[in-house]
PDB file of N, CA and C in Angstrom:
ATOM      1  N   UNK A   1      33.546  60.012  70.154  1.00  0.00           N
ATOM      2  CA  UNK A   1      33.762  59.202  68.987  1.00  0.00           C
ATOM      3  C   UNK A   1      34.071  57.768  69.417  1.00  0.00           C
ATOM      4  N   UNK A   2      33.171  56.653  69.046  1.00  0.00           N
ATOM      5  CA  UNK A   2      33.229  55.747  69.503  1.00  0.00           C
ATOM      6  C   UNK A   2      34.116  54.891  68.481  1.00  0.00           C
ATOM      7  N   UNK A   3      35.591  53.981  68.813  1.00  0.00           N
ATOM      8  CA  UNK A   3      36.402  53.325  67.774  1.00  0.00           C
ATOM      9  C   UNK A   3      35.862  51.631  67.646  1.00  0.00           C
ATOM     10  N   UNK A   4      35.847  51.325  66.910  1.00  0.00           N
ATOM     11  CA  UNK A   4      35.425  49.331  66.641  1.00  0.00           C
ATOM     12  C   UNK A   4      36.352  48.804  66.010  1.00  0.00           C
ATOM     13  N   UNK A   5      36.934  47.846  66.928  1.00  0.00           N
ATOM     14  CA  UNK A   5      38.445  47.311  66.265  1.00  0.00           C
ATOM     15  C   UNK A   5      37.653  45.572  65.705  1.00  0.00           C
ATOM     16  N   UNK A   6      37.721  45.021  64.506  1.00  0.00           N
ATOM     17  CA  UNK A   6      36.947  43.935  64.027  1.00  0.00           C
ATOM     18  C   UNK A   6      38.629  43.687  63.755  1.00  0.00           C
ATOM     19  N   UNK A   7      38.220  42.348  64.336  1.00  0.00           N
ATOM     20  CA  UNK A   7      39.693  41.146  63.857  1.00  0.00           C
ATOM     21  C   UNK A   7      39.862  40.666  62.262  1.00  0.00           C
ATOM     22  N   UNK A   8      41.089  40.834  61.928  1.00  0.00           N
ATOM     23  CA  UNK A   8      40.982  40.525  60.299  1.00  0.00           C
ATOM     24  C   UNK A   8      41.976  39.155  60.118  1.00  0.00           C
ATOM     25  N   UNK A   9      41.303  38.380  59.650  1.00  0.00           N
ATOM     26  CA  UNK A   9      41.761  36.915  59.482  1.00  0.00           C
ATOM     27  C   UNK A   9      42.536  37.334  57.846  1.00  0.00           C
ATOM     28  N   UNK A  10      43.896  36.941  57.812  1.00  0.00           N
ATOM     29  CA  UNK A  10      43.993  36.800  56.463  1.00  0.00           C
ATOM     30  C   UNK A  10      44.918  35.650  56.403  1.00  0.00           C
ATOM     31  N   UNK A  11      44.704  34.941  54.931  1.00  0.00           N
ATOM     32  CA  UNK A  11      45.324  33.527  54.423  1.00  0.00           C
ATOM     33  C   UNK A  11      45.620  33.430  53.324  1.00  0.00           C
ATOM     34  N   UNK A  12      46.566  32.658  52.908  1.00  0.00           N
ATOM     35  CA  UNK A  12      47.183  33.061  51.640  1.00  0.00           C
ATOM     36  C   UNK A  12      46.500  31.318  50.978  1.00  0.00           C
ATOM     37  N   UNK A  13      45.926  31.697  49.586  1.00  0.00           N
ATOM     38  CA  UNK A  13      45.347  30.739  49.070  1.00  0.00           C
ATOM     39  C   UNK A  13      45.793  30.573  48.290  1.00  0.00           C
ATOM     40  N   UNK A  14      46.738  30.904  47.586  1.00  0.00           N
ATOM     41  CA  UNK A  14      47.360  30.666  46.210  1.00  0.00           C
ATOM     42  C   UNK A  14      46.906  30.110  45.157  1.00  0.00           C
ATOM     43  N   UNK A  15      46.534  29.039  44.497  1.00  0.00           N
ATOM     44  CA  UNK A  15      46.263  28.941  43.340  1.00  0.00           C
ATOM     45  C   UNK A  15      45.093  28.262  43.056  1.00  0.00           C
ATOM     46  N   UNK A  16      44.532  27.354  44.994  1.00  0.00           N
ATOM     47  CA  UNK A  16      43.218  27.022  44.969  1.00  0.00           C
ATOM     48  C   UNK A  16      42.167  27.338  44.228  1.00  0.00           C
ATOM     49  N   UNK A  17      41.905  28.766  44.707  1.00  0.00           N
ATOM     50  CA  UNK A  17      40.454  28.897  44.067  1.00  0.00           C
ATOM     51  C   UNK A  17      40.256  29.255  42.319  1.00  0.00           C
ATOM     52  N   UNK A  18      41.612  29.600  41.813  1.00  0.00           N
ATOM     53  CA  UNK A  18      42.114  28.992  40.269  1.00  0.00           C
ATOM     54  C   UNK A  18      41.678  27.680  40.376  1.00  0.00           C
ATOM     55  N   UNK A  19      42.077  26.716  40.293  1.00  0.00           N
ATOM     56  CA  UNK A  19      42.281  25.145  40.222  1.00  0.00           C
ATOM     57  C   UNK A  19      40.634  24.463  40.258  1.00  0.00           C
ATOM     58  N   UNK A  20      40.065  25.023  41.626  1.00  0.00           N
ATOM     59  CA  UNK A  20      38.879  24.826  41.377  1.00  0.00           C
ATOM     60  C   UNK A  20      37.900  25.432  41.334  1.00  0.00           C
ATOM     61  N   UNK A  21      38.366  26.380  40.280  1.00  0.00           N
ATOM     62  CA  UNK A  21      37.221  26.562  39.588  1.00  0.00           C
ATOM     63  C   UNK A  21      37.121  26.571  37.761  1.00  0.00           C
ATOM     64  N   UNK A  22      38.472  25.824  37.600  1.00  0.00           N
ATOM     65  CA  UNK A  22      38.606  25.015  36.604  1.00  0.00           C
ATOM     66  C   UNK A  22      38.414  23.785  36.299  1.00  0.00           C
ATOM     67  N   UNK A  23      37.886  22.848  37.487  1.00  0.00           N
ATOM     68  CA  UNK A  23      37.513  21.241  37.567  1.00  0.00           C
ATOM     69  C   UNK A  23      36.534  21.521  37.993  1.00  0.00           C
ATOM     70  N   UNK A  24      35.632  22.588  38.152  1.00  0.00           N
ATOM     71  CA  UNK A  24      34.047  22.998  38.100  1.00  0.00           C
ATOM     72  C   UNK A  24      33.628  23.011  36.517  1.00  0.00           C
ATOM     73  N   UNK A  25      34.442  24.298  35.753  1.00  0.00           N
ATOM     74  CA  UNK A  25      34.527  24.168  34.502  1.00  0.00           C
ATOM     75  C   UNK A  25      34.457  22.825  33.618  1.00  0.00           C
ATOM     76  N   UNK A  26      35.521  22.003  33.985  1.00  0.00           N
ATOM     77  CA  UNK A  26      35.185  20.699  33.546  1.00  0.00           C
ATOM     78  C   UNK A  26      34.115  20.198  33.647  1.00  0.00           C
ATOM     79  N   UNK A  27      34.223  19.893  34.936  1.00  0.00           N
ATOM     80  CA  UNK A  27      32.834  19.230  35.279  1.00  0.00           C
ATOM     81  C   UNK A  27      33.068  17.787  35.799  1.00  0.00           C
ATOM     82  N   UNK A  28      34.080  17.771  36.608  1.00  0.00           N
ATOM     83  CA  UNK A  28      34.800  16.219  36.929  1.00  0.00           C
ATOM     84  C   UNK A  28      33.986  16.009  38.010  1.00  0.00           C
ATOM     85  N   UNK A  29      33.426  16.650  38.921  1.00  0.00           N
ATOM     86  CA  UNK A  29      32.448  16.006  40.055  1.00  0.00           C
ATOM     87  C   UNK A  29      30.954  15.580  39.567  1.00  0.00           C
ATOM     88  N   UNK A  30      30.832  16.043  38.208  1.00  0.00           N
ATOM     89  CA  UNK A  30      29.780  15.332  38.009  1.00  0.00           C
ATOM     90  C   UNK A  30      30.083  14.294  37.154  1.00  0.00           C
ATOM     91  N   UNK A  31      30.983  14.502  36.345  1.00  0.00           N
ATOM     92  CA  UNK A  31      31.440  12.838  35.755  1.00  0.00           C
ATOM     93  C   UNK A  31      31.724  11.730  36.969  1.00  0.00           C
ATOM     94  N   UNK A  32      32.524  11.823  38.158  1.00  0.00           N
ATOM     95  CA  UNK A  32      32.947  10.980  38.477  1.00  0.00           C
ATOM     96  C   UNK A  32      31.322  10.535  39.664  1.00  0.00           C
ATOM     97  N   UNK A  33      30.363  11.626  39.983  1.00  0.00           N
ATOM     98  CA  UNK A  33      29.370  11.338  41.010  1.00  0.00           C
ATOM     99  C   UNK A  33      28.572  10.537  39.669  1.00  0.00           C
ATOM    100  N   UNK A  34      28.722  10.801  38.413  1.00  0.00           N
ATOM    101  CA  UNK A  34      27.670  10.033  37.227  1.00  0.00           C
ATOM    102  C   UNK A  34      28.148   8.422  37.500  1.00  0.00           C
ATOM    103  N   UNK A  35      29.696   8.381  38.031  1.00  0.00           N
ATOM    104  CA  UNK A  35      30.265   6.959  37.964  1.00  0.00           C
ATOM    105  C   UNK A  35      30.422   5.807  39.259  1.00  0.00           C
ATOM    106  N   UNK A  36      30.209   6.676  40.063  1.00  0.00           N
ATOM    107  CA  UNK A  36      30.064   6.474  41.178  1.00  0.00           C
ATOM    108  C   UNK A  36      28.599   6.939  42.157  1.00  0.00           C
ATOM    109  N   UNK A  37      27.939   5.821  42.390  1.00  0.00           N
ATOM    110  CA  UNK A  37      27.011   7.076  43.354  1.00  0.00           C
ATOM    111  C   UNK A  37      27.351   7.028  44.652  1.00  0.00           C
ATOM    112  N   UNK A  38      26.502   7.730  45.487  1.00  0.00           N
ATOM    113  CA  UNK A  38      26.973   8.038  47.334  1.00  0.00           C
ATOM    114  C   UNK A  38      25.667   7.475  47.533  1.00  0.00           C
ATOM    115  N   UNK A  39      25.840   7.652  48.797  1.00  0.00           N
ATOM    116  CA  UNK A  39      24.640   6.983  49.816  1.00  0.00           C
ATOM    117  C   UNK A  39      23.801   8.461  50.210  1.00  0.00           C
ATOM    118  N   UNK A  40      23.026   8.162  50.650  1.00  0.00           N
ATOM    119  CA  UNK A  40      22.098   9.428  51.446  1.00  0.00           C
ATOM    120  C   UNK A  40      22.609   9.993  52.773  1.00  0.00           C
ATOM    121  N   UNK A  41      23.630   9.135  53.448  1.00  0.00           N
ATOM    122  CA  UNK A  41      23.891   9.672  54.459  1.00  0.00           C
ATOM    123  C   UNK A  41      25.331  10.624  54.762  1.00  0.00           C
ATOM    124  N   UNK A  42      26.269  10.749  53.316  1.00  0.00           N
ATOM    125  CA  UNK A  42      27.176  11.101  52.858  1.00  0.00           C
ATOM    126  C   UNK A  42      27.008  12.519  53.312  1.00  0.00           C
ATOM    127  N   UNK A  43      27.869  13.368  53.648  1.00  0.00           N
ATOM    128  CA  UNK A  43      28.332  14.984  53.447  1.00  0.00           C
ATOM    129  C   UNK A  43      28.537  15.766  52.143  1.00  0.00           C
ATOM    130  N   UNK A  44      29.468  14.996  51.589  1.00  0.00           N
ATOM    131  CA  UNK A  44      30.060  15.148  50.508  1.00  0.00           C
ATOM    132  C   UNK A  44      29.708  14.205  49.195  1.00  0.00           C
ATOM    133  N   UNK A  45      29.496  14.507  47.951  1.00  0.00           N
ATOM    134  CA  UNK A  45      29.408  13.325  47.032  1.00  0.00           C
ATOM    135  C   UNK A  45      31.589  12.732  46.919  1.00  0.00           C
ATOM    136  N   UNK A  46      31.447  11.607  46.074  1.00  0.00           N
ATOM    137  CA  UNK A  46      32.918  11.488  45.755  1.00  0.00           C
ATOM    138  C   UNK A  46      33.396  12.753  44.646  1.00  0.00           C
ATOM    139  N   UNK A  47      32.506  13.716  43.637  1.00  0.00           N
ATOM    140  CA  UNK A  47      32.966  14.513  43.343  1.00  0.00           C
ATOM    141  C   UNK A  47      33.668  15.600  43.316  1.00  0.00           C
ATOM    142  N   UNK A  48      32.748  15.878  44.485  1.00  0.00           N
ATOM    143  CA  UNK A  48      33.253  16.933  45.393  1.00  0.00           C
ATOM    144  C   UNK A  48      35.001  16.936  46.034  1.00  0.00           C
ATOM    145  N   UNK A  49      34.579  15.718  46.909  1.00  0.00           N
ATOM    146  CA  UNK A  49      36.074  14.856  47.795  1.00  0.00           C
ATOM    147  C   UNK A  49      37.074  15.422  46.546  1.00  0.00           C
ATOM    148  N   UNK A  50      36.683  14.442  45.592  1.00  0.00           N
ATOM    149  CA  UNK A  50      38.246  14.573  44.347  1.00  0.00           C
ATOM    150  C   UNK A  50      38.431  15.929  43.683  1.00  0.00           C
ATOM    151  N   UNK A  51      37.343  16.793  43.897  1.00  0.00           N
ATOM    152  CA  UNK A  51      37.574  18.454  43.731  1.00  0.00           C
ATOM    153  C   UNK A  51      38.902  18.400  44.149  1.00  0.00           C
ATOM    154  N   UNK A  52      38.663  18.822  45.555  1.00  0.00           N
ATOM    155  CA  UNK A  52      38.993  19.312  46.557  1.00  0.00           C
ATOM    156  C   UNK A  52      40.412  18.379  46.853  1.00  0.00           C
ATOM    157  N   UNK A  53      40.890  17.169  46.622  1.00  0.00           N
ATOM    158  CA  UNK A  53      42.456  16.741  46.420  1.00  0.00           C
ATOM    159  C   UNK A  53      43.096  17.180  45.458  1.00  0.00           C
ATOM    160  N   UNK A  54      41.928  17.010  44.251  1.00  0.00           N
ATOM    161  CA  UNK A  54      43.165  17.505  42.899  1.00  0.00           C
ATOM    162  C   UNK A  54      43.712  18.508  43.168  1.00  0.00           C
ATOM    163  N   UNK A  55      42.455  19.711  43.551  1.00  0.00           N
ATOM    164  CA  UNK A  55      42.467  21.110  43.695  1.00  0.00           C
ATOM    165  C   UNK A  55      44.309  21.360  44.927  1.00  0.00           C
ATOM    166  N   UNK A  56      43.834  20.633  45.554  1.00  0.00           N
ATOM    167  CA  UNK A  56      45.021  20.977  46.548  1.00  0.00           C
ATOM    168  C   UNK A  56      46.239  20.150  46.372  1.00  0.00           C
ATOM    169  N   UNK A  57      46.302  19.195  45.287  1.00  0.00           N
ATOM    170  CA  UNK A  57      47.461  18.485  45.041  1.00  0.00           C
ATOM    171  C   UNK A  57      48.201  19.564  44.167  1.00  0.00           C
ATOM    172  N   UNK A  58      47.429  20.041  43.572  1.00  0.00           N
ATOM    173  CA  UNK A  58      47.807  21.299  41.982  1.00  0.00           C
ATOM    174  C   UNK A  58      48.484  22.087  42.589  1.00  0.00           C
ATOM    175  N   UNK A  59      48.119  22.684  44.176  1.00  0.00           N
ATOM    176  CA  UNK A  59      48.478  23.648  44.253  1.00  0.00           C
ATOM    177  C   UNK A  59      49.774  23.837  45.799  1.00  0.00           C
ATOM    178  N   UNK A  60      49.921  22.634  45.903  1.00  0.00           N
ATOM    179  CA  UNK A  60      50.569  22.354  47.295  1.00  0.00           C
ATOM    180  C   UNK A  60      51.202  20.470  46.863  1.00  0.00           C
ATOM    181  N   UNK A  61      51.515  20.272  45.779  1.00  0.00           N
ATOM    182  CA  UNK A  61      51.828  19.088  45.820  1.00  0.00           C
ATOM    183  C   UNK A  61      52.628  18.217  46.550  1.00  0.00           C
ATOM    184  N   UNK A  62      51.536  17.476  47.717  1.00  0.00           N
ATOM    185  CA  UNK A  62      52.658  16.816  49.055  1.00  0.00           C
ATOM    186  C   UNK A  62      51.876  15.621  49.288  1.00  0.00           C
ATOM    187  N   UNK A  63      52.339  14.954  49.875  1.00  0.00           N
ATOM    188  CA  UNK A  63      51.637  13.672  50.181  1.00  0.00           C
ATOM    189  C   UNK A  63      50.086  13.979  51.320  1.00  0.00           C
ATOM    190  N   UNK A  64      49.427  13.458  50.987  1.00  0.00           N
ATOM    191  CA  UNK A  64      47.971  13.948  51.777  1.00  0.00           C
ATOM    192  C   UNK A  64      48.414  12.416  52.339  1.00  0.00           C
ATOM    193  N   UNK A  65      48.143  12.569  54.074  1.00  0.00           N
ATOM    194  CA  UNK A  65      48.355  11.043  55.133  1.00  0.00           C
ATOM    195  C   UNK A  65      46.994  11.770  55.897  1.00  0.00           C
ATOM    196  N   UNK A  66      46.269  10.892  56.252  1.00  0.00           N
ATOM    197  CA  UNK A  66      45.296  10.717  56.961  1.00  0.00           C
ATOM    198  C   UNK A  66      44.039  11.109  56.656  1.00  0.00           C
ATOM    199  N   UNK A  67      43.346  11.426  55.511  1.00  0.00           N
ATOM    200  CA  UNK A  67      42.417  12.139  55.119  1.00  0.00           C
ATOM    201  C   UNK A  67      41.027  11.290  55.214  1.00  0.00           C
ATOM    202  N   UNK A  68      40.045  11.944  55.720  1.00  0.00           N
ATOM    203  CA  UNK A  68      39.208  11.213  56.342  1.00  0.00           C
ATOM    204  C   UNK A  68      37.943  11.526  55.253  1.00  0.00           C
TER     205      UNK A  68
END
C-alpha cells in the first residue's frame, strides 16, 4: 500500500473574498477604468488596483506603506 502525503497550505481570508465580490457587484473597476484609462503596458487596470485596497482596507483596516 503505497501512502502520498500532499502539503496543505491553509490561510485565513476573512472577509476578502466577501468585500470583493461586492465591488465586482458594483462595478467600481469599471466605473473608475471608464474614468481613468491605463496604458497597454500596465498589469493591472486602476480598477482592479482600487478593488483590491478597498477590498483589503474593509477587511484589515491599517495603513498600506509602500505599495507598488
Amino acid at each position: 500500500m503505497n501512502v502520498e502525503i500532499a502539503p496543505v497550505v491553509e490561510r485565513c481570508l476573512g472577509a476578502r473574498p466577501a468585500s470583493a465580490e461586492f465591488l465586482r457587484r458594483l462595478g467600481v473597476a469599471g466605473i473608475v477604468d471608464g474614468l481613468c484609462p491605463v496604458r497597454e503596458i500596465a498589469h493591472f487596470t486602476h480598477g482592479q488596483v482600487i478593488e483590491v485596497l478597498v477590498a483589503n482596507w474593509l477587511s484589515a483596516p491599517a495603513p498600506l506603506v509602500r505599495v507598488a
